[in-house]
Each structure stands twice: as C-alpha cells, then as structure tokens.
Protein backbone atom coordinates (compact mmCIF):
# COMPACT_ATOMS: atom_id res chain seq x y z
CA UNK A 1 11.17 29.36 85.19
CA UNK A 2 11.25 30.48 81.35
CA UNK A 3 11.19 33.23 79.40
CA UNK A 4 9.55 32.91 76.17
CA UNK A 5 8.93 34.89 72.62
CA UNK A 6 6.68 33.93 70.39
CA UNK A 7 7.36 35.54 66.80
CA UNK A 8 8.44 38.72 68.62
CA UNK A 9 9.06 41.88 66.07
CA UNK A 10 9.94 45.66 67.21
CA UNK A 11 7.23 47.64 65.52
CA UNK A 12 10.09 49.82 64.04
CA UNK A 13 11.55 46.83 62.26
CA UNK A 14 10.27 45.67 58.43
CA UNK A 15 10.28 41.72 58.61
CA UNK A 16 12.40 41.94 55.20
CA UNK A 17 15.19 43.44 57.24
CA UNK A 18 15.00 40.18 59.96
CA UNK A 19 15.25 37.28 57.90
CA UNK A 20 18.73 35.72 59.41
CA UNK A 21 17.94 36.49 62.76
CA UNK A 22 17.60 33.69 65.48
CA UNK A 23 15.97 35.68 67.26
CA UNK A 24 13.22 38.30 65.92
CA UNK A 25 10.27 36.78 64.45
CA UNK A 26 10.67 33.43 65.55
CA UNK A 27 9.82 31.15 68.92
CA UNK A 28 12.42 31.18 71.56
CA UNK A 29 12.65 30.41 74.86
CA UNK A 30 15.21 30.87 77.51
CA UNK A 31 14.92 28.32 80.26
CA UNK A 32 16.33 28.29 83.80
CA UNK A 33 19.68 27.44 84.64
CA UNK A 34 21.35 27.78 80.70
CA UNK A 35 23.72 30.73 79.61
CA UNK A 36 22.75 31.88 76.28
CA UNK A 37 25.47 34.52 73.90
CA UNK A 38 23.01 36.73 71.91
CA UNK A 39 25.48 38.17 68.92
CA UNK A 40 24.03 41.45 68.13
CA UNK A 41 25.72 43.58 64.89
CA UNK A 42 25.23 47.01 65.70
CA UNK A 43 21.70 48.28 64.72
CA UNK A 44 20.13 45.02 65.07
CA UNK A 45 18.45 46.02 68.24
CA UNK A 46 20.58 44.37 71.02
CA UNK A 47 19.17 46.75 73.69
CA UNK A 48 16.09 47.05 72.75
CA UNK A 49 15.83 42.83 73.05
CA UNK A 50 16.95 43.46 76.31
CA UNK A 51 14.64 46.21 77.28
CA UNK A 52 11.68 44.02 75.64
CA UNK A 53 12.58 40.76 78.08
CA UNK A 54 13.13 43.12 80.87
CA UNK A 55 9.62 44.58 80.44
CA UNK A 56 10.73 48.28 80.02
CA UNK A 57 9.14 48.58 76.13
CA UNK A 58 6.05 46.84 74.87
CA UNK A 59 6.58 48.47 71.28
CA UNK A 60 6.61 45.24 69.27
CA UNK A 61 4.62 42.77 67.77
CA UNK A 62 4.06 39.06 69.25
CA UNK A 63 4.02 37.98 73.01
CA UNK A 64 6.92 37.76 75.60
CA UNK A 65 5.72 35.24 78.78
CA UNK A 66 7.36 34.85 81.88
CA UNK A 67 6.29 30.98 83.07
CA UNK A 68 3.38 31.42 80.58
CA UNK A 69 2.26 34.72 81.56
CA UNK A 70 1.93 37.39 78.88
CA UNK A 71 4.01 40.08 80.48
CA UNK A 72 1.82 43.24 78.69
CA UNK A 73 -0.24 42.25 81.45
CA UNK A 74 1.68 42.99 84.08
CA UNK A 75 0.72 45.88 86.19
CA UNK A 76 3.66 47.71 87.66
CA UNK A 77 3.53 45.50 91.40
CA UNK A 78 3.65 42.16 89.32
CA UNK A 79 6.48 43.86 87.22
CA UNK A 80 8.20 45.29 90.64
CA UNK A 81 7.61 41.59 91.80
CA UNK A 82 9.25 39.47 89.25
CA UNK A 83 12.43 42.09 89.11
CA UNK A 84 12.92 42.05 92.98
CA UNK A 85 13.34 38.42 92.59
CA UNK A 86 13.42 37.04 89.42
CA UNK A 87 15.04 39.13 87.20
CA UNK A 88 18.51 41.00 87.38
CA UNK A 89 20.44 43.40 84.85
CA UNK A 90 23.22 45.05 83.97
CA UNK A 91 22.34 47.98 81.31
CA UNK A 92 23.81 49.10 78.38
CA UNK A 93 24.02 53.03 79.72
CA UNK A 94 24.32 52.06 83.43
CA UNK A 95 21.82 54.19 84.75
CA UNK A 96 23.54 54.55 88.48
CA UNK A 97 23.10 57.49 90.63
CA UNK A 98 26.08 59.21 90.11
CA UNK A 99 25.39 62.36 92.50
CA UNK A 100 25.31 59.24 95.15
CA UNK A 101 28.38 57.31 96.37
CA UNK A 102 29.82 53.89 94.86
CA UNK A 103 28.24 52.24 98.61
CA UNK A 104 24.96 54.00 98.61
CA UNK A 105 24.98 52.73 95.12
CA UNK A 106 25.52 48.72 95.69
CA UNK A 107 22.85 49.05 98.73
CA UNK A 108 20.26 49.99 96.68
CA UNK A 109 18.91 45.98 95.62
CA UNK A 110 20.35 44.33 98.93
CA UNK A 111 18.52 46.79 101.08
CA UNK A 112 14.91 46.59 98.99
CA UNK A 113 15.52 42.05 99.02
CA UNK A 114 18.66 41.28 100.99
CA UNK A 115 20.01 38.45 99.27
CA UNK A 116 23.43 38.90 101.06
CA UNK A 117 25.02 40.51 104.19
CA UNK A 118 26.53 43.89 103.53
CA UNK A 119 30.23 42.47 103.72
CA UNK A 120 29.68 41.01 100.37
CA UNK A 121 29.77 43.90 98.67
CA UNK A 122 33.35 44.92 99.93
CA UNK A 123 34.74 41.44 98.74
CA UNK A 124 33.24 41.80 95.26
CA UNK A 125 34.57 45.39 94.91
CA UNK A 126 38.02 43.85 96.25
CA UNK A 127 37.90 40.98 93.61
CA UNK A 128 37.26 43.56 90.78
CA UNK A 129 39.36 46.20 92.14
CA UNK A 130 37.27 49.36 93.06
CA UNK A 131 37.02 48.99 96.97
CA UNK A 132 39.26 51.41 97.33
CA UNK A 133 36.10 53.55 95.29
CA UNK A 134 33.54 52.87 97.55
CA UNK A 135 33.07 56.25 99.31
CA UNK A 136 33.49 58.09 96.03
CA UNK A 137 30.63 59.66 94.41
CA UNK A 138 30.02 57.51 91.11
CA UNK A 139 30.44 60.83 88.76
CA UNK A 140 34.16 60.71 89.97
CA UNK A 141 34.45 57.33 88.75
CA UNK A 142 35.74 56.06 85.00
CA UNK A 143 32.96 54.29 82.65
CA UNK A 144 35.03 50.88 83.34
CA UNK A 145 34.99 51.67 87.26
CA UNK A 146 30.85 51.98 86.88
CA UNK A 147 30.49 49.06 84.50
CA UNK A 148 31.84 46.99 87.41
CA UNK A 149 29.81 49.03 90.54
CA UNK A 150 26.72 48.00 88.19
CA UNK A 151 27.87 44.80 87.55
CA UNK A 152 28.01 44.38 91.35
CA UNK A 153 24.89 45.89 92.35
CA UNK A 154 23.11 43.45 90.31
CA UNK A 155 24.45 40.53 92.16
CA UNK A 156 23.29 42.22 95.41
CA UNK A 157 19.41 40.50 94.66
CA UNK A 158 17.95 37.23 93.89
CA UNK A 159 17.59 36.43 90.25
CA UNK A 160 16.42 32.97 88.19
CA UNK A 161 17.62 35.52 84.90
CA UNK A 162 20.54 38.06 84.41
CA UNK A 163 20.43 40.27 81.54
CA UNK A 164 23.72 41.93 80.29
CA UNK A 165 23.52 44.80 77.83
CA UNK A 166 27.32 44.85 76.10
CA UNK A 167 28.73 45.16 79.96
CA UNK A 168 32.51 45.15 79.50
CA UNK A 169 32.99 47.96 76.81
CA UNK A 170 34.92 49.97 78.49
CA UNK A 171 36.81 47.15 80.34
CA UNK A 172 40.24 45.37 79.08
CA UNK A 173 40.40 42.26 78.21
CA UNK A 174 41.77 41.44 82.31
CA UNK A 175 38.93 43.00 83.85
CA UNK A 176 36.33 41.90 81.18
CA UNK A 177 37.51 37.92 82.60
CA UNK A 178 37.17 39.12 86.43
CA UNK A 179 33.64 40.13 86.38
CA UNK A 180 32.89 37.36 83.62
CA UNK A 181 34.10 34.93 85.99
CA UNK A 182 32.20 36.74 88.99
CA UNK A 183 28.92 36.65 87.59
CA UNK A 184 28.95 32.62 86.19
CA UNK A 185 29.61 31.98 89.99
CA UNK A 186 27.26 33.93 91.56
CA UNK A 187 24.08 32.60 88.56
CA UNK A 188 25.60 28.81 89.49
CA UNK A 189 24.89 29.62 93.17
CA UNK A 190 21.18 30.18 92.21
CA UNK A 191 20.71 27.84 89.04
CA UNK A 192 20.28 30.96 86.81
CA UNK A 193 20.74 31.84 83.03
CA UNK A 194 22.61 34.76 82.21
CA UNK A 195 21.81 36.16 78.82
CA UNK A 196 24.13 38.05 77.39
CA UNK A 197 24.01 40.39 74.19
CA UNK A 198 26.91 42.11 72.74
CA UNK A 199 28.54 43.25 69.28
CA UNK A 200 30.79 40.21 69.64
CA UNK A 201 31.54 36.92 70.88
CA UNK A 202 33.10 36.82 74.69
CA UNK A 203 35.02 33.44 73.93
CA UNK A 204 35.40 32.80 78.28
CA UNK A 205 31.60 33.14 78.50
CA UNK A 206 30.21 29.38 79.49
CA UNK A 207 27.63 29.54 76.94
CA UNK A 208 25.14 26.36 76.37
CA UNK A 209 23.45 28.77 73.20
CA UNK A 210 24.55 31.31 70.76
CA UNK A 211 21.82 32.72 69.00
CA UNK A 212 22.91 35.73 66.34
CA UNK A 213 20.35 38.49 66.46
C-alpha cells in the first residue's frame, strides 16, 4: 500500500511561505512498512498534514492517493472502509468520549473490526500504566493518562498506516519511550509505517525518513 502527494498545498498557505519544506508542494510518498519523522515548527501545519492524509480536510491544492486512488473521491463507505482497516491515528486533541469510561473507550475499534481479543487491552493499559483507570470515566483522567487510552485504542484495529499528531506532549520522557516502544511493535506485527509529526525530533523513534515540514 502507499500513500502519495503530489505537489500538495493547503489553500490557506502562499507558496512563498513553503519553500524549505519537504513536504508541501512537492511529490511524496509514504510506502508500506517504513517509519517516517515529519519535523513540524509550530505553524507549519503539522495537523492539518495529518488531517489531509487522514481524509478529514480536502482544503488544499494537488492530489493525495491511497494505492493510486484520488481520495477526494471517496464517498464516506470507501472512507469508513480504508480507516476500519487501513488506516489508524492518534490525534493531536484526542477526541475520546470522556462522559464514557477508559474500557468503553478502548472497545470502540476492536468491537467495529476485532483485530484482538478483549484481554489485550488490559495488558497494554498494564504496560503503560493506566489499568488501574479502566473503569474511570475519561474526564477524570490527566491529558497524559488520555494520550495513552488513545494511543491504545488505536492499536485495537488493523492498520497498513498509523498517523500520530504530537502524541506524547503531555507525557515524560519515561512514558513518552513506553508507548514509543508499544506502537513500533505492534506496526512490525502488521508490516506498517507509522508517520509521525511533531515540533521535535523523538531521537528512540526507528525512523527510515525524516522529512522537515
């Protein structure tokens, strides 16, 4: 599977203002089974990259394909369809159900595409330390506490891609390693690429690319 952009540009962005970028306005293409750092200086559209390769905003300029498929044509089944199975993420604001438990929470992808049994979940809350969280409502939870419960849910579901918006900002440096180190095993299990964007580089990411944004 890939995921290509050709000369993509956010319609908000003057082409002056993208000139060093690796990324915008030039032919990329992310490829099954690579890891790939995407550096992103704050206000050089990191999420909205994301959001773009994710399908959630068409608002720019060039094409984004999945396996040669322009993805603006993509009703919302085909879209449903590739993100059930293809495509995973972690976002930048979380977006959990926090008036729903930490459990109800992590059930959410296994139950719509089981990829595991239900006892996985408790040993990858025990291995970053919130199973003792799992019957809590989410809105009783820290920000570092749902960074990893979203974190976890999207390992729950089968994915060739796993897109991380800036997911250990509210983690230390201990915790940030865990869930690093969590994810890179579960995308080996399945051949997958992880791209990950943040303001910095995450030196214990196993990244083949680094492309600055």
């Amino acid at each position: 599977m890939q995921i290509l952009l050709e000369r993509v540009l956010p319609v908000f962005f003057d082409i002056d203002q993208v000139g060093n970028s690796q990324v915008w306005n030039k032919t990329v293409s992310f490829q099954k089974g690579e890891n790939v750092h995407i550096i992103a200086p704050s206000g050089s559209g990191k999420t909205t990259l994301i959001h773009f390769l994710y399908g959630l905003r068409n608002d720019y300029k060039g094409q984004i394909s999945y396996d040669k498929s322009d993805i603006r044509k993509f009703d919302a089944e085909k879209f449903s369809a590739w993100r059930m199975q293809h495509i995973s993420i972690v976002f930048q604001d979380l977006r959990l159900f926090t008036e729903h438990t930490v459990l109800q929470n992590l059930e959410i992808k296994r139950s719509l595409l089981p990829f595991y049994p239900e006892n996985n979940i408790l040993s990858m809350a025990k291995r970053l330390g919130i199973d003792n969280k799992l019957h809590q409502l989410c809105k009783t939870c820290s920000y570092g506490e749902q960074q990893r419960i979203a974190i976890i849910r999207a390992l729950q579901q089968p994915f060739d891609f796993l897109l991380l918006d800036e997911p250990f900002s509210h983690l230390d440096e201990l915790n940030r390693q865990k869930a690093m180190e969590l994810m890179e095993e579960e995308s080996n299990k399945r051949n997958a690429t992880i791209i990950l964007a943040d303001l910095r580089e995450i030196t214990y990411f196993k990244s083949e690319r680094t492309l600055h944004l």
